[in-house]
C-alpha atoms as a PDB file:
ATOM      1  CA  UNK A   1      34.029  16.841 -23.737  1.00  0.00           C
ATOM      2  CA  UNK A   2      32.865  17.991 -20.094  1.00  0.00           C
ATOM      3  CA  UNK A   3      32.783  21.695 -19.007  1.00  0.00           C
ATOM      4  CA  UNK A   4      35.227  20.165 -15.836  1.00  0.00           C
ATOM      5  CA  UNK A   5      38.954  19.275 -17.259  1.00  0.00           C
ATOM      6  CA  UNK A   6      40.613  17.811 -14.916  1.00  0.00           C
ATOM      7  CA  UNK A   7      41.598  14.534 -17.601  1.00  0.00           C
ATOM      8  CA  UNK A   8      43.588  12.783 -14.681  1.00  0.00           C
ATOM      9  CA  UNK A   9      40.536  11.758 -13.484  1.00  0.00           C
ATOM     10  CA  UNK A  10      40.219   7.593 -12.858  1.00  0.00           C
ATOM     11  CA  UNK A  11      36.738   6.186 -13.723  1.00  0.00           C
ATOM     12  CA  UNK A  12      37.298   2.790 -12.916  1.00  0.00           C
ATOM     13  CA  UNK A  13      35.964   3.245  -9.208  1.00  0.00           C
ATOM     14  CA  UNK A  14      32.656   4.558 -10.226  1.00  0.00           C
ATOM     15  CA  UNK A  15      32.439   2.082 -12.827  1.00  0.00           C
ATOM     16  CA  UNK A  16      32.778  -0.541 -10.306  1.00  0.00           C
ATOM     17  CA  UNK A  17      30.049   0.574  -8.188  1.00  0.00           C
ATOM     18  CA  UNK A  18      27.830   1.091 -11.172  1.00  0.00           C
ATOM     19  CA  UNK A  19      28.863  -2.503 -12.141  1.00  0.00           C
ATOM     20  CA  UNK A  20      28.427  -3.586  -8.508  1.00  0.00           C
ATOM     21  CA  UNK A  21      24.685  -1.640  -8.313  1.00  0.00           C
ATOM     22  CA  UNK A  22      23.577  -3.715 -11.548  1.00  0.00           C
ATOM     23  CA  UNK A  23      25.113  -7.095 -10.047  1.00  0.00           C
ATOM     24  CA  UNK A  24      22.722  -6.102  -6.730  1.00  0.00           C
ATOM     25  CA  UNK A  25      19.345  -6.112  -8.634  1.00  0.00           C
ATOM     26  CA  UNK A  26      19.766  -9.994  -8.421  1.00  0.00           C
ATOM     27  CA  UNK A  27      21.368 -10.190  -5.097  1.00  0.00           C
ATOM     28  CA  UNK A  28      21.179  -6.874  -2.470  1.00  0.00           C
ATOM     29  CA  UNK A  29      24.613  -7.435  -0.805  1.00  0.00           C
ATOM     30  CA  UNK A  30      26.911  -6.135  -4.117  1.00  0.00           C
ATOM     31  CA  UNK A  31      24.435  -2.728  -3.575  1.00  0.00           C
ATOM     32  CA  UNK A  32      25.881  -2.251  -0.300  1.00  0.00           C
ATOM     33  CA  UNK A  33      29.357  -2.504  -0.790  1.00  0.00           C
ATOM     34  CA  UNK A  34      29.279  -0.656  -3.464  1.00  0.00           C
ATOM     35  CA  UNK A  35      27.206   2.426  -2.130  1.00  0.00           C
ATOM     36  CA  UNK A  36      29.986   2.118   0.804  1.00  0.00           C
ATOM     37  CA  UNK A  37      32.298   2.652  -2.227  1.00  0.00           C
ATOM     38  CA  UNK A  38      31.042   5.660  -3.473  1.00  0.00           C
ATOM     39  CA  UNK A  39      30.195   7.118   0.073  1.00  0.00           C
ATOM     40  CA  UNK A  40      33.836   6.693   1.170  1.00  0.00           C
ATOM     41  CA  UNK A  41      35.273   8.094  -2.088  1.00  0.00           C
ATOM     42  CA  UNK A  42      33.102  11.276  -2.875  1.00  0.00           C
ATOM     43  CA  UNK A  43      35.200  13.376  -0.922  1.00  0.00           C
ATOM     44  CA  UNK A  44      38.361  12.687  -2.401  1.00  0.00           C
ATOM     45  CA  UNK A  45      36.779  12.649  -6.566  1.00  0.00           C
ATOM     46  CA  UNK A  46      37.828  15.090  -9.220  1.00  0.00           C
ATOM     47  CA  UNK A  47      34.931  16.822 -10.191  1.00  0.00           C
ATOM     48  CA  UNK A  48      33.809  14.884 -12.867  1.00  0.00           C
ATOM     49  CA  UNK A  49      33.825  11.607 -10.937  1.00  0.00           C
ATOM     50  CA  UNK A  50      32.098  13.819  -7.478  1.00  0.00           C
ATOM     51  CA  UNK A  51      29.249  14.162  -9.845  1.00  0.00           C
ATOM     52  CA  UNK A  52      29.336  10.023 -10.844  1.00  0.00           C
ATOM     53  CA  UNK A  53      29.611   9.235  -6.852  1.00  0.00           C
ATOM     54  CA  UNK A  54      26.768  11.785  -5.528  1.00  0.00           C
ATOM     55  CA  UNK A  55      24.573  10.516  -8.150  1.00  0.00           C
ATOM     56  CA  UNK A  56      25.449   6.868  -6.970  1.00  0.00           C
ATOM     57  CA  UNK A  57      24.862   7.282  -3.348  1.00  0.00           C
ATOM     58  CA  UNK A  58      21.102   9.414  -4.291  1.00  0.00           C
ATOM     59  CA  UNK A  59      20.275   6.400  -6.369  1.00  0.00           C
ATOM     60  CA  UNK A  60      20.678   4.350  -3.777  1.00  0.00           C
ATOM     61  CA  UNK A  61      19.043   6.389  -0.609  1.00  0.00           C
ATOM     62  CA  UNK A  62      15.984   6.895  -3.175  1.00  0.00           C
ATOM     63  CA  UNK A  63      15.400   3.204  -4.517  1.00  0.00           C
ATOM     64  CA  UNK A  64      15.900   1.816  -1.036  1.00  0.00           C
ATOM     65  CA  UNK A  65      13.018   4.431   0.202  1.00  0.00           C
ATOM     66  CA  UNK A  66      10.881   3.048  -2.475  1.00  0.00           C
ATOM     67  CA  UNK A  67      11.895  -0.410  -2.192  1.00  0.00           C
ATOM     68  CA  UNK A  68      10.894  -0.478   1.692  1.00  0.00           C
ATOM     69  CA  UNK A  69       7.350   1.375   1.370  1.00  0.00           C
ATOM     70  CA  UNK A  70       6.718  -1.716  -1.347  1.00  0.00           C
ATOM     71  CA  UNK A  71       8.137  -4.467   1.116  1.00  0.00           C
ATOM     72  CA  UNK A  72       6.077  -2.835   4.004  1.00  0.00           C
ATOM     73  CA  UNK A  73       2.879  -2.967   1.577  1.00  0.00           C
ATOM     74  CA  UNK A  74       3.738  -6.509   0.768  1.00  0.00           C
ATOM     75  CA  UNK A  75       4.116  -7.717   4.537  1.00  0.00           C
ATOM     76  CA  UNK A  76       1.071  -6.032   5.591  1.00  0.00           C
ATOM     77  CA  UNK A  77      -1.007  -7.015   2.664  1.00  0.00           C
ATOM     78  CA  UNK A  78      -0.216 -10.673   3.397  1.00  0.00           C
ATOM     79  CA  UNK A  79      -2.226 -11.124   6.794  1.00  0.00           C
ATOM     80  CA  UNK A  80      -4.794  -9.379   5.647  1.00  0.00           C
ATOM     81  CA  UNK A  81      -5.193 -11.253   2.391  1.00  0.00           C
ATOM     82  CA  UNK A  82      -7.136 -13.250   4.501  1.00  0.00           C
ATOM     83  CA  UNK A  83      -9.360 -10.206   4.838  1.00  0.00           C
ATOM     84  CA  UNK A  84      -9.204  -9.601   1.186  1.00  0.00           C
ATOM     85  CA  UNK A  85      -8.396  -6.456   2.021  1.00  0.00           C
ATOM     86  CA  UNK A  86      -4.763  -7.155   1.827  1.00  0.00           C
ATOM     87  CA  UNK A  87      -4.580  -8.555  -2.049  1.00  0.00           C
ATOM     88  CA  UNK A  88      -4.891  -4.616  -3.993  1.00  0.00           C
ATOM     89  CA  UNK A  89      -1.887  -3.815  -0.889  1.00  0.00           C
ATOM     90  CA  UNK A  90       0.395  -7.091  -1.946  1.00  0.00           C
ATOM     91  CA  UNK A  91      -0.422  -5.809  -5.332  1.00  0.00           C
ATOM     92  CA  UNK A  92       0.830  -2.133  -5.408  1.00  0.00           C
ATOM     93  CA  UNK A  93       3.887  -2.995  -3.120  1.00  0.00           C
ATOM     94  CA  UNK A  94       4.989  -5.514  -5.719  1.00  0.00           C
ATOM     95  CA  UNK A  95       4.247  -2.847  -8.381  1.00  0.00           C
ATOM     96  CA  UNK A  96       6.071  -0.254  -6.329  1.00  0.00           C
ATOM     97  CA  UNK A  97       9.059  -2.844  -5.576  1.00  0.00           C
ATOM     98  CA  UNK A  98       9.146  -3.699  -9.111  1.00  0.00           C
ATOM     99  CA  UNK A  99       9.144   0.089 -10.825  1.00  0.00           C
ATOM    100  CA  UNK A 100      11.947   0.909  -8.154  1.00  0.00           C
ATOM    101  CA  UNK A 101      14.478  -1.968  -9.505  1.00  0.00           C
ATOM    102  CA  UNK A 102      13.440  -0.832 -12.857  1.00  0.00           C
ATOM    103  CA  UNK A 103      14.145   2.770 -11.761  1.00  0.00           C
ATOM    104  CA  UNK A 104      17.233   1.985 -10.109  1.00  0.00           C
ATOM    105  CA  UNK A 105      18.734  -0.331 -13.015  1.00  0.00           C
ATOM    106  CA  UNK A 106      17.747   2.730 -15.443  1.00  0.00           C
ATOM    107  CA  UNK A 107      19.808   5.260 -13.615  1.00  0.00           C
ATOM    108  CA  UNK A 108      22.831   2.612 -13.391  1.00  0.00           C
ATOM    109  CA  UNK A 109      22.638   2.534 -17.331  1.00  0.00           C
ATOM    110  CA  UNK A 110      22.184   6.320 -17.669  1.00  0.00           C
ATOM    111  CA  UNK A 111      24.703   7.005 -15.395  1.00  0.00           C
ATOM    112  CA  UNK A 112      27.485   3.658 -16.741  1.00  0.00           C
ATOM    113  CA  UNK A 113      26.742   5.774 -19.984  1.00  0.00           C
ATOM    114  CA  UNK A 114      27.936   9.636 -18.980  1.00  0.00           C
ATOM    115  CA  UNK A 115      30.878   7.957 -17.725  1.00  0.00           C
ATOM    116  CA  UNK A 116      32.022   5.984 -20.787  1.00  0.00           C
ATOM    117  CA  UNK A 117      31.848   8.972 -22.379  1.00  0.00           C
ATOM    118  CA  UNK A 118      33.941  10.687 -19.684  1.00  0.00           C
ATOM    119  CA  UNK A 119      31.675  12.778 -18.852  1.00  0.00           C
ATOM    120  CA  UNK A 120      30.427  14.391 -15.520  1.00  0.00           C
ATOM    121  CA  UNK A 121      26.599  13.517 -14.511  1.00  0.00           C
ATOM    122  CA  UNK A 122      24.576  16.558 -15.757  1.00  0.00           C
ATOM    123  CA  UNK A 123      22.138  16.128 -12.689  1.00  0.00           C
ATOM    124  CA  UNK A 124      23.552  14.571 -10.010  1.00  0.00           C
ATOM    125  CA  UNK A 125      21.056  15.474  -7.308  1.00  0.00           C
ATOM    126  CA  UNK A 126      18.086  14.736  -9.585  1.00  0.00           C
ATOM    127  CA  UNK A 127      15.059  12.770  -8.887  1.00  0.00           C
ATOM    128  CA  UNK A 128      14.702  11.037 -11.695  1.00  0.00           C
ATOM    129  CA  UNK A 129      17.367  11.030 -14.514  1.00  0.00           C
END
């Protein structure tokens, strides 16, 4: 069991938004609504959910950092593939693009897991997991 007790808890809101972050890795809108989600209900959260949410909303402001430096790399490596020059930058942004979903579908997991267990997130302002 958690060190927070409050058992009245509901999990079933941050287990749709981890539900609706893992449905996004195919299609980005589901990411959105569901970062809106946890956003709008942090405030409101028991403690052990508050912990779910924050970690939610990090994961999201992180992977979309990462996922725009690789998109940025990928657009500007493509005119100037023409160049060359541009191929090794398509390259690492689809390397970067690609570690970030992995990333991101990682901490969904990690996170989908503390709260089956009904447990709080042990780091929810962490990096990495």
């Amino acid at each position: 069991m958690s060190v927070y007790s409050d058992a009245s808890e509901d999990r079933v809101l941050p287990a749709i938004v981890y539900g609706l972050y893992l449905l996004g890795l195919v299609t980005i809108l589901p990411i959105f609504i569901g970062f809106v989600v946890a956003l709008a209900n942090t405030g409101g959260a028991g403690p052990r959910m508050r912990t779910h949410f924050i970690f939610q909303s990090r994961s999201v402001w992180t992977a979309l950092g990462w996922w725009v430096i690789g998109l940025l790399l990928i657009i500007l490596g493509i005119p100037l593939s023409l160049l060359l020059v541009g191929v090794p930058m398509i390259v690492v942004g689809a390397l970067i693009f690609a570690v970030g979903h992995i990333w991101f579908a990682l901490r969904c997991i990690l996170g989908l897991l503390y709260l089956l267990k009904d447990d709080a997130y042990p780091r929810p302002r962490s990096w990495l997991f």
